[in-house]
Protein backbone atom coordinates (compact mmCIF):
# COMPACT_ATOMS: atom_id res chain seq x y z
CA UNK A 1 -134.34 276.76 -140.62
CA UNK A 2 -134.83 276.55 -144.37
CA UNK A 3 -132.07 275.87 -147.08
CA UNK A 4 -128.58 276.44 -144.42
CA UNK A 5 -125.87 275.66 -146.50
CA UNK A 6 -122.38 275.87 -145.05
CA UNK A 7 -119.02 275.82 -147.06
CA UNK A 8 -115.13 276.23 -146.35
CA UNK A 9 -112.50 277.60 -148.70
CA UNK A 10 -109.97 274.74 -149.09
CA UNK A 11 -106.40 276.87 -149.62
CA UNK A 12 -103.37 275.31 -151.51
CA UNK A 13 -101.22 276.17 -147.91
CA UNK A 14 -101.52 278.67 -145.25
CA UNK A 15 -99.43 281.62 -146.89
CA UNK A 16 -102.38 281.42 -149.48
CA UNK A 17 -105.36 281.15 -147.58
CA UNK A 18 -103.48 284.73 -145.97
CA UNK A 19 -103.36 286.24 -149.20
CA UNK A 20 -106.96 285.35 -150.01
CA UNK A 21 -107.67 287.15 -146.57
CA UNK A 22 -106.32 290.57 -147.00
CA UNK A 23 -106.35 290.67 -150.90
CA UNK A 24 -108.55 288.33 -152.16
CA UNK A 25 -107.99 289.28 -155.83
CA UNK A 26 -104.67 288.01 -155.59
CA UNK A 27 -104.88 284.69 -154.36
CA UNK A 28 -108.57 282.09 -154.56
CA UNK A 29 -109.17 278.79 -152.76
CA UNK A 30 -108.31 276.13 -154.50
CA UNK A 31 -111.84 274.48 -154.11
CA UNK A 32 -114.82 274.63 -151.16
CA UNK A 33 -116.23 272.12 -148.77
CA UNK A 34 -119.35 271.68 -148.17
CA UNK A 35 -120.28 270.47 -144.67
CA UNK A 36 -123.62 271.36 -144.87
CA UNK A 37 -125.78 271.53 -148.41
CA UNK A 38 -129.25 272.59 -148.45
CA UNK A 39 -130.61 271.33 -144.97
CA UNK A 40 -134.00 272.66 -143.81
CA UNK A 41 -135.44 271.63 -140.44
CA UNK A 42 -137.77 273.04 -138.08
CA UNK A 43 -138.36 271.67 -134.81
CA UNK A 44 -141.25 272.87 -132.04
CA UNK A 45 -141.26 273.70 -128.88
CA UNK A 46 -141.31 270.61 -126.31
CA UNK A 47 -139.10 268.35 -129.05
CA UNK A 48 -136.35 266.46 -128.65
CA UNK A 49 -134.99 265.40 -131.66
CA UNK A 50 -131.57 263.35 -132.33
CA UNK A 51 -129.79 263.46 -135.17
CA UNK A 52 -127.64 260.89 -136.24
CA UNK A 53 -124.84 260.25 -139.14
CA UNK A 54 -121.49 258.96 -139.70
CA UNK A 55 -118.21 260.80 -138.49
CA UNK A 56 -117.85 264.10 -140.65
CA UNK A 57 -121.72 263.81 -141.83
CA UNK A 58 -122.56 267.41 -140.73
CA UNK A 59 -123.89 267.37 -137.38
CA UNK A 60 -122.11 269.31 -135.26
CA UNK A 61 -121.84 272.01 -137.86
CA UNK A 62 -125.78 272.01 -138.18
CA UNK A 63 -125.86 272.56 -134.16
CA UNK A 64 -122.71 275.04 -134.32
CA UNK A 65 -125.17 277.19 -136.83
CA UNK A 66 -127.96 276.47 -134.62
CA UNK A 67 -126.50 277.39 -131.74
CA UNK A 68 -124.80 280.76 -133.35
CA UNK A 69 -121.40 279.74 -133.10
CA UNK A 70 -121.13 279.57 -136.58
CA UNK A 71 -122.71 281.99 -139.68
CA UNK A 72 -124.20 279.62 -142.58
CA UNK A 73 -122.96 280.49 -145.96
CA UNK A 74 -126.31 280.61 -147.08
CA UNK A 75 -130.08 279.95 -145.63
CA UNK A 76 -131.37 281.42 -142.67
CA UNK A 77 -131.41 280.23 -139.03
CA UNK A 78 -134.45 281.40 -136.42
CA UNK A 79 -134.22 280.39 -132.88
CA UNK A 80 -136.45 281.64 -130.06
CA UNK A 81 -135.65 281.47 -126.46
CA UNK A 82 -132.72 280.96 -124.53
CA UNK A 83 -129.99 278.34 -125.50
CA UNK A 84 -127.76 276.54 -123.47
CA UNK A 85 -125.58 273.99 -125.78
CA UNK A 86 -122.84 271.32 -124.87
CA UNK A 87 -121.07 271.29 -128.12
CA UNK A 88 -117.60 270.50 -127.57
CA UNK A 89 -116.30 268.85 -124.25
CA UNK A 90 -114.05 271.95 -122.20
CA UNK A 91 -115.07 274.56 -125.03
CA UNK A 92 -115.90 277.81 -123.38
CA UNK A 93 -113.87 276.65 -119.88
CA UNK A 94 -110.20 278.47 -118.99
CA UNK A 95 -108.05 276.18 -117.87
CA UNK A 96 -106.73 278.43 -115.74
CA UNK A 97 -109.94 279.16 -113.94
CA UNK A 98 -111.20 277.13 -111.01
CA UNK A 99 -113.99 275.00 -111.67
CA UNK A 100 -116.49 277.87 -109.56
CA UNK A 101 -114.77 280.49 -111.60
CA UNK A 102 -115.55 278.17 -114.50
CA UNK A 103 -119.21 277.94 -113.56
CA UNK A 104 -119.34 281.95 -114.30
CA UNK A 105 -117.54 282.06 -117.20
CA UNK A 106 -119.23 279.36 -118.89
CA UNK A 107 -122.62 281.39 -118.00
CA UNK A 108 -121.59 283.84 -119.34
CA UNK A 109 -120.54 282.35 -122.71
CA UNK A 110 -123.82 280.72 -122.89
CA UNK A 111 -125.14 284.27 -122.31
CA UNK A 112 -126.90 283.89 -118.44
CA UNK A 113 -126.28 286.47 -116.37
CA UNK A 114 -124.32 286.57 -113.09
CA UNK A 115 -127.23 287.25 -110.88
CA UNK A 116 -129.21 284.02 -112.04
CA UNK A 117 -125.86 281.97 -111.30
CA UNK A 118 -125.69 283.34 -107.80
CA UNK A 119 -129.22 281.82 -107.64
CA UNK A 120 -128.48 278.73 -108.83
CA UNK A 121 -124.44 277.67 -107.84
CA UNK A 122 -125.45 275.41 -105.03
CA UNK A 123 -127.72 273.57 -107.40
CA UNK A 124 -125.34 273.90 -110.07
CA UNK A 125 -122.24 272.54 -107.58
CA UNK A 126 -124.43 269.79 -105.82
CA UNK A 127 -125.14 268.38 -109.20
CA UNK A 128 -121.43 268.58 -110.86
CA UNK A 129 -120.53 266.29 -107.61
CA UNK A 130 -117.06 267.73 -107.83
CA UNK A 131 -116.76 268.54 -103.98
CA UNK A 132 -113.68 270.06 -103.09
CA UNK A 133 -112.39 269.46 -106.97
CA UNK A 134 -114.59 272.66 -107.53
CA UNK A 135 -112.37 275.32 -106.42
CA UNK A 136 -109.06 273.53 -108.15
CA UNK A 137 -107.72 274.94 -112.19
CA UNK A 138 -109.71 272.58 -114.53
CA UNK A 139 -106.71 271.80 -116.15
CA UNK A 140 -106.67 268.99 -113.40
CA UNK A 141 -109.75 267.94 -114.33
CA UNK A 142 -110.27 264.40 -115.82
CA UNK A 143 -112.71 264.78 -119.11
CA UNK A 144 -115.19 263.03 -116.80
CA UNK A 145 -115.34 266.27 -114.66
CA UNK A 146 -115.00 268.34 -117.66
CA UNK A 147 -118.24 266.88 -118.62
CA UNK A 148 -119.91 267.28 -115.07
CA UNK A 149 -118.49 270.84 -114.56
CA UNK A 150 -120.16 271.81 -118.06
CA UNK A 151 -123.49 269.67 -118.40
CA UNK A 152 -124.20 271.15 -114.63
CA UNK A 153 -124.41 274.70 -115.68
CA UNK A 154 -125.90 273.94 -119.10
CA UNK A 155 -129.03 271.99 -117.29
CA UNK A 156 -129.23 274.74 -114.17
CA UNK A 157 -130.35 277.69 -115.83
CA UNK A 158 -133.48 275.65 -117.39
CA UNK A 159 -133.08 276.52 -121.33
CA UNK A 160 -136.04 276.66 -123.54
CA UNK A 161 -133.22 274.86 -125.93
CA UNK A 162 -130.73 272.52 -125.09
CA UNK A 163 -128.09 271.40 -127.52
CA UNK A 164 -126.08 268.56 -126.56
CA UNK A 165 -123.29 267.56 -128.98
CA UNK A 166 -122.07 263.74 -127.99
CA UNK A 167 -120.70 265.01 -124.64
CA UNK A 168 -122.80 262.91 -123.07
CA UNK A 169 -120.84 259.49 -124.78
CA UNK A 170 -118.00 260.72 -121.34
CA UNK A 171 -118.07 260.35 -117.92
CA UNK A 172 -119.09 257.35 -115.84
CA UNK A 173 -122.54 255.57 -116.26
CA UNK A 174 -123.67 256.63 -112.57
CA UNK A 175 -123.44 260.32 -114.06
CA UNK A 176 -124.68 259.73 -117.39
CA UNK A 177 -127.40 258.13 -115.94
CA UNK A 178 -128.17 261.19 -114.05
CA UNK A 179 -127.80 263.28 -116.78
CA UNK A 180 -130.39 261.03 -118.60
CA UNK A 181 -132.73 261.67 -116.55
CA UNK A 182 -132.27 265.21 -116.00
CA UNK A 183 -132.72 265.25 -119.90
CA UNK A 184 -136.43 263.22 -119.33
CA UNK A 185 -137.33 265.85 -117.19
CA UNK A 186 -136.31 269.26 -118.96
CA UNK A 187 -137.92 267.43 -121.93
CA UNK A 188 -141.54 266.79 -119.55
CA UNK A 189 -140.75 270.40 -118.27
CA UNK A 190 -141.04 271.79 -122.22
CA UNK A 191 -137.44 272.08 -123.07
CA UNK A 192 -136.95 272.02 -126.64
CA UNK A 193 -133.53 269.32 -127.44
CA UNK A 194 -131.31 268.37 -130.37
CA UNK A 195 -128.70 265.72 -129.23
CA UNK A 196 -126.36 264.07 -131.23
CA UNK A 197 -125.24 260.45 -130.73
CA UNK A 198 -124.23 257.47 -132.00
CA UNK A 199 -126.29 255.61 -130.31
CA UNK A 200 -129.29 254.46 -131.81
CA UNK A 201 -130.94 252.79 -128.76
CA UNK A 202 -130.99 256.14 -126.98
CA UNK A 203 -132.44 258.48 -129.71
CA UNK A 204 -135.14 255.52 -129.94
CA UNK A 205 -135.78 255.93 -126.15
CA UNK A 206 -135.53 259.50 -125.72
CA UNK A 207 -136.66 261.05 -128.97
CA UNK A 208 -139.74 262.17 -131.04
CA UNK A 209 -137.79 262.20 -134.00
CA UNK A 210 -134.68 261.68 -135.92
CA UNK A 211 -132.74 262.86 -138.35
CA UNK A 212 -130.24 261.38 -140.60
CA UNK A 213 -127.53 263.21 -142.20
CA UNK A 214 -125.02 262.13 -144.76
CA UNK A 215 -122.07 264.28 -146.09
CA UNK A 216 -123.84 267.24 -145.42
CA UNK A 217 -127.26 266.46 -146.61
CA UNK A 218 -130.28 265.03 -144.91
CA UNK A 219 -131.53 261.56 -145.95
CA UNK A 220 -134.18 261.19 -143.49
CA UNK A 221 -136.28 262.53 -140.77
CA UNK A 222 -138.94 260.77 -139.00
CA UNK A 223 -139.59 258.27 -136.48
CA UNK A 224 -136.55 257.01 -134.60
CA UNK A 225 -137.67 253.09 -134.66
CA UNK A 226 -137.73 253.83 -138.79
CA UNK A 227 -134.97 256.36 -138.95
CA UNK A 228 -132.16 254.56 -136.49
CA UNK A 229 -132.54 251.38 -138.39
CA UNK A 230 -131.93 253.21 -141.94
CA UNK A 231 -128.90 254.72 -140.37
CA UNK A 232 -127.53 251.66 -139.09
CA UNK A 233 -128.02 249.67 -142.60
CA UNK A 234 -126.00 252.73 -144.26
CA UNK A 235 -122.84 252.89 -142.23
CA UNK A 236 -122.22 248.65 -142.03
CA UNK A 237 -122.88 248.88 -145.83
CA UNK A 238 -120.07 247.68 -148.24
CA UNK A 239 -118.59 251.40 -149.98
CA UNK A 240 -120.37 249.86 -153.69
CA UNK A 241 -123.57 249.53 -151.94
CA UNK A 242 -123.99 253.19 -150.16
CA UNK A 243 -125.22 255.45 -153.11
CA UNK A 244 -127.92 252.71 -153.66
CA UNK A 245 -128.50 252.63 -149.90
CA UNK A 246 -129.08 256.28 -150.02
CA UNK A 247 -131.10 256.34 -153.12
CA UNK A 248 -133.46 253.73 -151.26
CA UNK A 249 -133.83 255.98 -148.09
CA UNK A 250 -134.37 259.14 -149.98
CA UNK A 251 -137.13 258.03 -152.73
CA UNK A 252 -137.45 254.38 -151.52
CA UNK A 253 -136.80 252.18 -154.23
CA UNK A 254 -135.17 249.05 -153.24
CA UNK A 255 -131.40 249.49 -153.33
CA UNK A 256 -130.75 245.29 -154.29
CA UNK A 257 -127.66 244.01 -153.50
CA UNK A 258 -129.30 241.25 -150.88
CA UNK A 259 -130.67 238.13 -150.80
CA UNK A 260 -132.45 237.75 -154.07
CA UNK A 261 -135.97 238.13 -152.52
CA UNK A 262 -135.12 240.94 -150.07
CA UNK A 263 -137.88 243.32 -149.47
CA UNK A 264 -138.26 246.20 -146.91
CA UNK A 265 -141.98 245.55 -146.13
CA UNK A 266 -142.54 241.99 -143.96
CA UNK A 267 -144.25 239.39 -146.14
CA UNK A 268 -148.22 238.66 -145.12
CA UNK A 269 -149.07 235.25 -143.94
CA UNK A 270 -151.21 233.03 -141.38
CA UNK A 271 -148.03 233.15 -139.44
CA UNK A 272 -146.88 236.12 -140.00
CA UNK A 273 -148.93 239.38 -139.04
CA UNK A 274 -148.94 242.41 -140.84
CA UNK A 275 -146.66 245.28 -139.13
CA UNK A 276 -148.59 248.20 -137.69
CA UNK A 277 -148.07 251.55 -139.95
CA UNK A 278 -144.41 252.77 -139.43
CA UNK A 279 -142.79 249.85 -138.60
CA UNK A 280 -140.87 248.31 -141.88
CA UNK A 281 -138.20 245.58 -141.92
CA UNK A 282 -134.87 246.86 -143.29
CA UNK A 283 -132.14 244.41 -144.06
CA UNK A 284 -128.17 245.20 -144.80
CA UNK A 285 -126.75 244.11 -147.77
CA UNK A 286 -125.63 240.30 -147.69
CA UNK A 287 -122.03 239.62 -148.03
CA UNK A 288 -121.93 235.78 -148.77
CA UNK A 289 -124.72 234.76 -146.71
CA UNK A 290 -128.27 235.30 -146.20
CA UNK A 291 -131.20 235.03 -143.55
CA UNK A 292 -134.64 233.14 -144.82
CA UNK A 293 -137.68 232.19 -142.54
CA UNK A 294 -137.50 233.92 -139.37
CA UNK A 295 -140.57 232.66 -137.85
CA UNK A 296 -141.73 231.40 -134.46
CA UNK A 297 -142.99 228.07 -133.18
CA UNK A 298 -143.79 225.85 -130.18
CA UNK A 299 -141.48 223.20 -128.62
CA UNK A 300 -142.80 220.75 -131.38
CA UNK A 301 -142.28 222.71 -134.49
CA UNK A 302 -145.70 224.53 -134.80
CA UNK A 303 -146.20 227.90 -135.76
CA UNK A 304 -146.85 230.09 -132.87
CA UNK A 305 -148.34 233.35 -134.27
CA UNK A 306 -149.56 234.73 -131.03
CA UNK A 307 -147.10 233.52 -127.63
CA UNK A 308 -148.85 232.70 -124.42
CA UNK A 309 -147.12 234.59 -121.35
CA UNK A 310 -145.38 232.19 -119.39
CA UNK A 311 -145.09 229.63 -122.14
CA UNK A 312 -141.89 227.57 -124.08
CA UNK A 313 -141.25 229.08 -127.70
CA UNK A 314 -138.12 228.69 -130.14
CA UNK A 315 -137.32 231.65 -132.79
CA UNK A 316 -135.94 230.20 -135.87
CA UNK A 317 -134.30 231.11 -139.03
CA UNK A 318 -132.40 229.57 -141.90
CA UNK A 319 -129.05 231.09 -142.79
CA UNK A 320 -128.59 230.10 -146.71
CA UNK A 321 -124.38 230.13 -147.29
CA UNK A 322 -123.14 231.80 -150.85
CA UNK A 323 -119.87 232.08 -149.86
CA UNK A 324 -117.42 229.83 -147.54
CA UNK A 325 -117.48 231.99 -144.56
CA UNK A 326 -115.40 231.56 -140.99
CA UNK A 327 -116.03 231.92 -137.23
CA UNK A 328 -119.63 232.79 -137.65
CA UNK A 329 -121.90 233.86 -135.00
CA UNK A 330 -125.35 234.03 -134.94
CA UNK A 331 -127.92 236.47 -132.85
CA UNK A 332 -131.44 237.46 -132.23
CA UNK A 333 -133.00 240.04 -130.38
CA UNK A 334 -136.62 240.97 -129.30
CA UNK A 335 -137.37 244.84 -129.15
CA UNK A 336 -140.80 246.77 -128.46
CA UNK A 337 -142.47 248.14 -131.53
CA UNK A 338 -141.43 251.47 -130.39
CA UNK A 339 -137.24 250.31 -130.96
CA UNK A 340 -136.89 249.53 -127.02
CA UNK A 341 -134.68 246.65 -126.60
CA UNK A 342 -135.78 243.96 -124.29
CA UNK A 343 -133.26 240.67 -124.48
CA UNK A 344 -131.25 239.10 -127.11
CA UNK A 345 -128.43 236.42 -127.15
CA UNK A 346 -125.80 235.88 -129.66
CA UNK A 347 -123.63 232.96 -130.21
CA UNK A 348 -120.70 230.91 -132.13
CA UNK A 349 -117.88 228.49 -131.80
CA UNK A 350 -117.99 228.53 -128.20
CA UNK A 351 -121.53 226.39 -128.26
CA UNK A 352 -121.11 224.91 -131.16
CA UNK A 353 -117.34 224.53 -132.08
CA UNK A 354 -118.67 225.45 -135.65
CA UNK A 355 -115.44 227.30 -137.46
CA UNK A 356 -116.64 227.53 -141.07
CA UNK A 357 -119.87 227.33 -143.10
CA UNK A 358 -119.21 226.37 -146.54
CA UNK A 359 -120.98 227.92 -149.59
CA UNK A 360 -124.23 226.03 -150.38
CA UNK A 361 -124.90 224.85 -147.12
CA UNK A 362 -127.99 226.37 -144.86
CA UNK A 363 -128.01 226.57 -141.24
CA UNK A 364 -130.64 226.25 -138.98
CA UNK A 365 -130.81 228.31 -136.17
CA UNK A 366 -132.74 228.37 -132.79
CA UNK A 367 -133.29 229.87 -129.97
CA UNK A 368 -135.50 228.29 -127.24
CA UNK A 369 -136.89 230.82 -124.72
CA UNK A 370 -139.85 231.21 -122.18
CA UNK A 371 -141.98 234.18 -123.07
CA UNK A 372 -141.99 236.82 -119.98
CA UNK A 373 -143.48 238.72 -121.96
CA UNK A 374 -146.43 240.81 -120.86
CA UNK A 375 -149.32 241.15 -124.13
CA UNK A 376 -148.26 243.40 -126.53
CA UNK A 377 -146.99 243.75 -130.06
CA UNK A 378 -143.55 242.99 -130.35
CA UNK A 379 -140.73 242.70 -132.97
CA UNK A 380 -137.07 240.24 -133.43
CA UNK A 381 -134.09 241.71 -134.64
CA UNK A 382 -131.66 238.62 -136.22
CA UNK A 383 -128.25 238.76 -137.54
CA UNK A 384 -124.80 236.83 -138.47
CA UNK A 385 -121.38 238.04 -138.02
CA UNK A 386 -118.60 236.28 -139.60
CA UNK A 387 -114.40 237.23 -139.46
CA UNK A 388 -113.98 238.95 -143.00
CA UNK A 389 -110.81 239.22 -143.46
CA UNK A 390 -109.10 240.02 -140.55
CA UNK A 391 -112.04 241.79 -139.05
CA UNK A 392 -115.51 240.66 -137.33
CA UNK A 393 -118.44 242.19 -139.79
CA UNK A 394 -122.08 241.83 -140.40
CA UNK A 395 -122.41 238.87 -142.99
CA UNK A 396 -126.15 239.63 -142.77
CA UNK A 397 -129.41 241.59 -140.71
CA UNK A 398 -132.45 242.16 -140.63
CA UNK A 399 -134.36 244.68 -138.55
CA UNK A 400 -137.87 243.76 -137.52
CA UNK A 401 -137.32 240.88 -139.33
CA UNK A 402 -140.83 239.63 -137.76
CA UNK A 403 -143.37 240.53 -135.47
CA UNK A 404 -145.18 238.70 -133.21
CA UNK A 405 -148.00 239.52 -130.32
CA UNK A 406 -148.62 237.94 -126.91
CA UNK A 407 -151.64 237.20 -125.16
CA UNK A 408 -152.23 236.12 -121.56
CA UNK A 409 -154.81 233.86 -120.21
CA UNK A 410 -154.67 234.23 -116.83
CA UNK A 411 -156.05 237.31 -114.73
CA UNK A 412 -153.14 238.79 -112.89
CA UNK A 413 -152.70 242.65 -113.24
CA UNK A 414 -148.78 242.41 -114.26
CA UNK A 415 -147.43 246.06 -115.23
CA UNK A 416 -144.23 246.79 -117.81
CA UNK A 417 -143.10 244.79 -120.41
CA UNK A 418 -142.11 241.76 -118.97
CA UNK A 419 -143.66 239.46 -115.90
CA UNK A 420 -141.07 238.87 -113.74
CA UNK A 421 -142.78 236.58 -111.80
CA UNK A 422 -143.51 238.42 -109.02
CA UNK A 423 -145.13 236.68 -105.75
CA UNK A 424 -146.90 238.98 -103.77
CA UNK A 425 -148.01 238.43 -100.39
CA UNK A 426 -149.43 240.56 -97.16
CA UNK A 427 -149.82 240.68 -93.74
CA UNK A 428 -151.64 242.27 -91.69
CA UNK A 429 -150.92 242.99 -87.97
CA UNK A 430 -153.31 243.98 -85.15
């Protein structure tokens, strides 16, 4: 897909943007909008990639192109196999219809023919768990079983590309948890898939790759656990700081605006390890506050650069004020090297009836906590919120702010990422 560009005529009111339709000479936009500009991306078979970006970025234009509902303007777009896509939730269902009649119309739309839907509409039925809902006008339908009625047929004819458009963000978490894993297995099965989301945690769970886009153009695309973070940063960012904050994920040149010292690449120390390739802290822009020494020690103070499964640890960091700011809160949380989130706690007022830190002063904050941990690399996520305004906001963050491994020194064979203590026992009867 190299170079799609997509634009829109912007018309000073409807009777003009007529005119420009049947006599063009007569009557020209008054400008054009560009939704997409210049965005080239191939993805191969077996793939799933997400792509992420702020409302209005782009994204569901780029799958609208991809998925032929819409021509680009310019660039070309070359897509082989069959493609079943989710873009919009009720778009190619009649209200009118039935939710069976439904079923066939949205095959059809999605170009399957009726013979393969008579092979697959108990599988297709059994999985929308509609029941007797089925054969009622889906303009009953809640947009729960909208979203069940259309993801079953999408996922039943077994498309070499699947093109999910945040229809997955409805619907109850019993079925989106079935769709989830329906996704896992078309993606084992070889099914190529671009899903859009907002969330980060599940395009760092499900995906090979990610891609950022940003008023049309694409910033970024790479590794999820590097990508998701970038993303994040941008859209929290103060408005002054995003060109800088784009600048810095296009050519990466520090963007400023932080703590003074900030630096996307983790500092090297006895007690604190280099990151393996890929893996980079990125910090939002400070506003009034910012976080210094995230480290971890013993009960007693000590560094502890590698933790000892089943052993008492406290992860630290000082929070230097700028400016006086109120209700603060203050979290951490511990995440794979891959992005996975494993446990985290956040708190304020409520444990330590602390209402306002005043500028020059420097916080100290802990968290004590027994490593489950199984051995393994892992990273800590920290971050203060404070009420700006009238509004809760990110005072300050840092991603990967530190890394840290664990060893064990016992011998039990404990599988996953965390020991949960497990007692086993048998018995054996005659």
């Amino acid at each position: 897909m190299p170079g799609v560009t997509k634009s829109y005529p912007v018309w000073r009111s409807p009777i003009g943007q007529m005119l420009g339709l049947v006599a063009p000479r007569m009557a020209r936009p008054l400008r054009s909008f560009t939704a997409l500009a210049d965005v080239s991306l191939d993805v191969r078979r077996g793939e799933m990639v997400g792509i992420l970006g702020h409302n209005g970025s782009g994204k569901s234009t780029l799958l609208q192109i991809i998925a032929s509902t819409l021509t680009p303007t310019s660039g070309t777009v070359s897509v082989k196999g069959t493609v079943s896509a989710l873009l919009e939730l009720g778009a190619g269902l009649n209200p009118e219809y039935t939710g069976r009649e439904n079923v066939y119309l949205y095959a059809a739309v999605i170009g399957i023919p009726r013979p393969r839907v008579d092979e697959r509409i108990d599988d297709i039925l059994a999985f929308s768990e509609l029941g007797a809902f089925i054969d009622q006008p889906v303009k009953h339908y809640s947009s729960g079983m909208f979203l069940r009625l259309a993801f079953s047929v999408a996922i039943a004819v077994e498309p070499e590309l699947l093109i999910i458009d945040e229809a997955l963000a409805v619907g109850d978490a019993s079925f989106q948890l079935k769709c989830f894993d329906k996704i896992r297995q078309l993606k084992e099965d070889g099914t190529t898939i671009l899903l859009v989301t907002h969330s980060t945690q599940v395009v760092i769970e499900l995906c090979d790759r990610c891609v950022l886009i940003d008023h049309g153009r694409m910033l970024a695309d790479g590794d999820p656990a590097i990508v998701a973070p970038l993303y994040l940063r941008l859209i929290f960012a103060p408005d002054e700081m995003k060109d800088a904050i784009r600048r810095e994920i296009v050519t990466g040149e520090p963007a400023g605006g932080g703590s003074g010292d900030e630096t996307r690449s983790l500092e090297i120390t006895p007690d604190h390890p280099p990151v393996p390739n890929g893996v980079e802290e990125v910090q939002y822009v400070s506003r009034g506050a910012a976080i210094h020494n995230v480290r971890i020690t013993d009960r007693d103070g000590r560094p502890a650069p590698v933790l000892i499964r089943d052993q008492d640890y406290v992860i630290r960091y000082d929070l230097r004020v700028d400016q006086t700011i109120r209700h603060p809160r203050f979290a951490t949380l511990i995440k794979t090297l891959r992005g996975v989130e494993i446990g985290g706690l956040g708190f304020g007022e409520e444990r330590t009836r602390l209402t306002e830190l005043i500028a020059g002063q420097t916080a100290h904050v802990a968290f004590g906590f027994r490593c489950s941990l199984n051995p393994g690399q892992y990273t800590i996520n920290t971050g203060v919120s404070a009420m700006l305004g009238q509004e809760r906001q990110s005072v300050h963050r840092r991603i990967n702010a530190l890394m840290f491994a664990v060893a064990a020194v016992d011998e039990r064979q404990v599988t996953g990422i965390v020991d949960l203590g497990l007692t086993p026992s048998l018995t054996v009867g005659s």
